[in-house]
N, C-alpha and C. Protein backbone atom coordinates (compact mmCIF):
# COMPACT_ATOMS: atom_id res chain seq x y z
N UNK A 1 7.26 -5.02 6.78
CA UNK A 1 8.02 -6.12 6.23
C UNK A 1 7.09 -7.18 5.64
N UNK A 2 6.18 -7.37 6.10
CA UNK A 2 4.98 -8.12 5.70
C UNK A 2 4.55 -7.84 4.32
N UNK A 3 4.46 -6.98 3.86
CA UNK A 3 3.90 -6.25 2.92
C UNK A 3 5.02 -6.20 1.73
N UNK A 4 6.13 -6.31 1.63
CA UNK A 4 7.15 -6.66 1.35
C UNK A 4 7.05 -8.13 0.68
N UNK A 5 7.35 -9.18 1.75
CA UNK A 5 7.19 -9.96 1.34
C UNK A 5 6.13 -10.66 0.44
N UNK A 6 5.00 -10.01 0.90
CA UNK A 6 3.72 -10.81 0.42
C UNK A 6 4.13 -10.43 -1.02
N UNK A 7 4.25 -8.79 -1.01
CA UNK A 7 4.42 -8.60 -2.99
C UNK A 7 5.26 -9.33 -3.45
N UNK A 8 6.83 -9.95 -2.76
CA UNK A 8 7.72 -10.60 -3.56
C UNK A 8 7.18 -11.61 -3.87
N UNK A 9 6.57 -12.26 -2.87
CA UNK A 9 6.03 -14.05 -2.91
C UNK A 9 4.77 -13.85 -4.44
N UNK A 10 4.33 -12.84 -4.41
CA UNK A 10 2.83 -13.02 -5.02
C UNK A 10 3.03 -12.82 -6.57
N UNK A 11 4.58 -11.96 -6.57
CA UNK A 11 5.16 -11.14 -7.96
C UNK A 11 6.01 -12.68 -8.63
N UNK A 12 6.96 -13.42 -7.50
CA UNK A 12 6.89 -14.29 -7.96
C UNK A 12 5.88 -15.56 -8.91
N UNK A 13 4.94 -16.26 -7.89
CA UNK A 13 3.79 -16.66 -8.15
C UNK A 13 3.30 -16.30 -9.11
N UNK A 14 3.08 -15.15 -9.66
CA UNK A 14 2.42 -14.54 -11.21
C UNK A 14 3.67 -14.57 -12.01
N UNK A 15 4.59 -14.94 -12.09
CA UNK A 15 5.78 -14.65 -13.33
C UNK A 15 5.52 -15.80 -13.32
N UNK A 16 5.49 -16.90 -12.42
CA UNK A 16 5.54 -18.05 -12.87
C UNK A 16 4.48 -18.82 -13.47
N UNK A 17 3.56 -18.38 -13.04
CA UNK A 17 2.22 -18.59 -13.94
C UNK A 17 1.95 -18.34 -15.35
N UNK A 18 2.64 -16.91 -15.16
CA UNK A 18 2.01 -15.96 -16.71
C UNK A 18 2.40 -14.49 -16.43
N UNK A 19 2.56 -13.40 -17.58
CA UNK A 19 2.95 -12.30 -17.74
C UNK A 19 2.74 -11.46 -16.12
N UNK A 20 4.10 -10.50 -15.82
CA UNK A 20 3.99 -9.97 -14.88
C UNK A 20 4.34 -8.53 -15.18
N UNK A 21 3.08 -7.44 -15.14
CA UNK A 21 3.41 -5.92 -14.67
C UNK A 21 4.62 -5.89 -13.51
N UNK A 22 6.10 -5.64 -13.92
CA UNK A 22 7.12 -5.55 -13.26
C UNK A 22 6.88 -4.07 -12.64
N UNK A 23 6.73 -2.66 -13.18
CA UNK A 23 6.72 -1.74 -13.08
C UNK A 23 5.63 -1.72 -11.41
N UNK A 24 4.38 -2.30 -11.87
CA UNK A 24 3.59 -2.22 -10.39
C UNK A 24 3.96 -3.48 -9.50
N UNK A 25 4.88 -4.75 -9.56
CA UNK A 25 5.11 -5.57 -8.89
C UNK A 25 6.57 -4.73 -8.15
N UNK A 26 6.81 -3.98 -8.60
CA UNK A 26 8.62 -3.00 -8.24
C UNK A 26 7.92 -1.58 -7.29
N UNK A 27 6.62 -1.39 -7.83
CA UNK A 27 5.87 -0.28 -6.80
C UNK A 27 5.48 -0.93 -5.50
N UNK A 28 4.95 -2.04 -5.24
CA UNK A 28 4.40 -2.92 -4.49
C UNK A 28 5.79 -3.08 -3.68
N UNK A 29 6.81 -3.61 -4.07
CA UNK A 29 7.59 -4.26 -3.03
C UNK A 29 8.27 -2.41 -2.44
N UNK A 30 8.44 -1.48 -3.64
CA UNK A 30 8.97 -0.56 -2.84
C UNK A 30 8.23 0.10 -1.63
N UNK A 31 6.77 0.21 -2.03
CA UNK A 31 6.22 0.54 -0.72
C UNK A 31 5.76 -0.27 0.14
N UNK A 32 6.13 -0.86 0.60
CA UNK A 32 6.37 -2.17 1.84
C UNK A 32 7.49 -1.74 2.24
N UNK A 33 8.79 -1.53 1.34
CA UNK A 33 10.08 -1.51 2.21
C UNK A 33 10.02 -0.13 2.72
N UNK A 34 9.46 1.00 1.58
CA UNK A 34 9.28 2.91 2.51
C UNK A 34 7.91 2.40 3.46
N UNK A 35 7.17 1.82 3.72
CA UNK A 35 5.99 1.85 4.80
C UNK A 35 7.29 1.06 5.86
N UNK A 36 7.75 0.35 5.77
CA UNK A 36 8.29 -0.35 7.24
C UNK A 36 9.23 0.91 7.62
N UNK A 37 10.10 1.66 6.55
CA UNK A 37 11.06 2.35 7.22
C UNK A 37 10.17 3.54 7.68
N UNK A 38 9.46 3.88 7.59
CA UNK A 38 8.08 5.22 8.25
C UNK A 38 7.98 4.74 8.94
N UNK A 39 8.00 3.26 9.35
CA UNK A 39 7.01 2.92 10.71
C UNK A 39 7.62 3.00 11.81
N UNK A 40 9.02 2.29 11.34
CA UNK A 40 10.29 2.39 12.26
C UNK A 40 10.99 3.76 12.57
N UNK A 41 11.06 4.87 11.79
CA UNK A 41 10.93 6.17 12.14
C UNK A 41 10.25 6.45 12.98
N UNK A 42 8.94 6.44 12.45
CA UNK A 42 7.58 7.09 13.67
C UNK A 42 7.47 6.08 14.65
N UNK A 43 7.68 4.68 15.19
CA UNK A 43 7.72 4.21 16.29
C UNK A 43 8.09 4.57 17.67
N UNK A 44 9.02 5.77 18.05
CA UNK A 44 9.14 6.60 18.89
C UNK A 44 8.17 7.56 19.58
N UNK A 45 7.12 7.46 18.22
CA UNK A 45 6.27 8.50 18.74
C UNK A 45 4.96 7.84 18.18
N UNK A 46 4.32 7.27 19.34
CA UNK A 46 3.28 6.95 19.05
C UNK A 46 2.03 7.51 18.34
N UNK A 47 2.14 8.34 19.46
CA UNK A 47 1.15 9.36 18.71
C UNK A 47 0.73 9.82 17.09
N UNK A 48 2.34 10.22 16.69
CA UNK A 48 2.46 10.48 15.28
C UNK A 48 2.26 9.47 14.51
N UNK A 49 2.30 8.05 14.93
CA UNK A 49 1.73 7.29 13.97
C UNK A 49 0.80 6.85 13.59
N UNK A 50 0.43 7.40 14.84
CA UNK A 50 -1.43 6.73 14.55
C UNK A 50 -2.04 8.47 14.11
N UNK A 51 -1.99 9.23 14.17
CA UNK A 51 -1.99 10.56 13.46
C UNK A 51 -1.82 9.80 11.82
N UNK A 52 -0.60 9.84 11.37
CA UNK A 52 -0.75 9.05 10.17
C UNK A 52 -1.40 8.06 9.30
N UNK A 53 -1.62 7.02 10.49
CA UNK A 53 -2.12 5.86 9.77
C UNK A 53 -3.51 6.63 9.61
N UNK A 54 -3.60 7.69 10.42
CA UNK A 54 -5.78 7.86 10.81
C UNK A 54 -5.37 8.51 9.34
N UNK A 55 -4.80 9.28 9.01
CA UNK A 55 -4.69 10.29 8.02
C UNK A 55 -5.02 9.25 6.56
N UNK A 56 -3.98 8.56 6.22
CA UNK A 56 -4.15 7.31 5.08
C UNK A 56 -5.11 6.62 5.46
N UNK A 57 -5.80 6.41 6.52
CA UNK A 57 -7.11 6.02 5.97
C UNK A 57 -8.50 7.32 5.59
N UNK A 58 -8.35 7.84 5.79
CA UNK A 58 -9.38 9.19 6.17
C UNK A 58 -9.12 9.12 4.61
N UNK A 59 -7.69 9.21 3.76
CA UNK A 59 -7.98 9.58 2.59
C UNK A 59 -7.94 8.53 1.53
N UNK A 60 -7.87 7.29 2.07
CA UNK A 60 -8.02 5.97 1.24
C UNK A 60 -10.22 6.02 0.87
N UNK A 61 -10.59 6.23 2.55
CA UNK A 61 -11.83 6.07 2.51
C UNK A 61 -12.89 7.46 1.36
N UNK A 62 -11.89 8.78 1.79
CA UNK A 62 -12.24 10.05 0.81
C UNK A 62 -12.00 9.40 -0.78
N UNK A 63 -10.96 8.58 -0.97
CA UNK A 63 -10.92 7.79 -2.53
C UNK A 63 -11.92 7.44 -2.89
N UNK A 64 -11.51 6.04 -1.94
CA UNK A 64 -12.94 4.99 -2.51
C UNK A 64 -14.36 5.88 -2.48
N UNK A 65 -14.97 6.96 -1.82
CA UNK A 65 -16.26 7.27 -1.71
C UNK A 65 -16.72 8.08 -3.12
N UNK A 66 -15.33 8.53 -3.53
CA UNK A 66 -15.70 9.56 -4.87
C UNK A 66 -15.78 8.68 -5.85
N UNK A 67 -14.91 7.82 -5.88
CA UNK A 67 -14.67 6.42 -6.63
C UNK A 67 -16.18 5.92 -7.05
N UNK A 68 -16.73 5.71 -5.88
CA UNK A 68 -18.08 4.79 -6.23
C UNK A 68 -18.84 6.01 -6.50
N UNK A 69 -18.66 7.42 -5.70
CA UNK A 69 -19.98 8.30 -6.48
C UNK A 69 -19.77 8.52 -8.25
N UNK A 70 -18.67 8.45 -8.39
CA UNK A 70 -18.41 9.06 -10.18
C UNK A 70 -18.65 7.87 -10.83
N UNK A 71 -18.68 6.71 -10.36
CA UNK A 71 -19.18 5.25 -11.00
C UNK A 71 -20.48 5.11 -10.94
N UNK A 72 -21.38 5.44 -10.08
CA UNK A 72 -22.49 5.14 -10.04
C UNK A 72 -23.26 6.81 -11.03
N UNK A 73 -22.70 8.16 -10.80
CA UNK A 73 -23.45 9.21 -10.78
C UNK A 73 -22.96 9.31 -12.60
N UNK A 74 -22.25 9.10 -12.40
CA UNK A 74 -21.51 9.23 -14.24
C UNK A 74 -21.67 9.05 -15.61
């Protein structure tokens, strides 16, 4: 829910400033609202969530590492 909000507050904040990517400010708030309802799903089972979360990071960190090798090696 956090995550949610922060994109509404922040999507706001930038329209009101100046031009806003709606398309990734509408990706942002949707995955905040599908991450809370996963969480609240998998909250029963502990286990499986932290199975998950280890998983999204294992492959956030597999991103970023190729990320910086094809930036730097490229």
């Amino acid at each position: 829910m956090a995550v949610t909000a922060f994109g509404v507050t922040t999507a706001v904040s930038y329209a009101l400033s100046g031009p806003v990517d709606w398309r990734i400010a509408i990706l942002f708030v949707a995955g905040g609202i599908g991450g809370t309802l996963l969480a609240q799903r998998l909250s029963g089972s502990k286990s499986m969530l932290s199975r998950v979360f280890a998983s999204i990071v294992a492959i956030v960190g597999v991103y970023v590492v190729v990320r910086v090798y094809t930036a730097v090696f490229a």
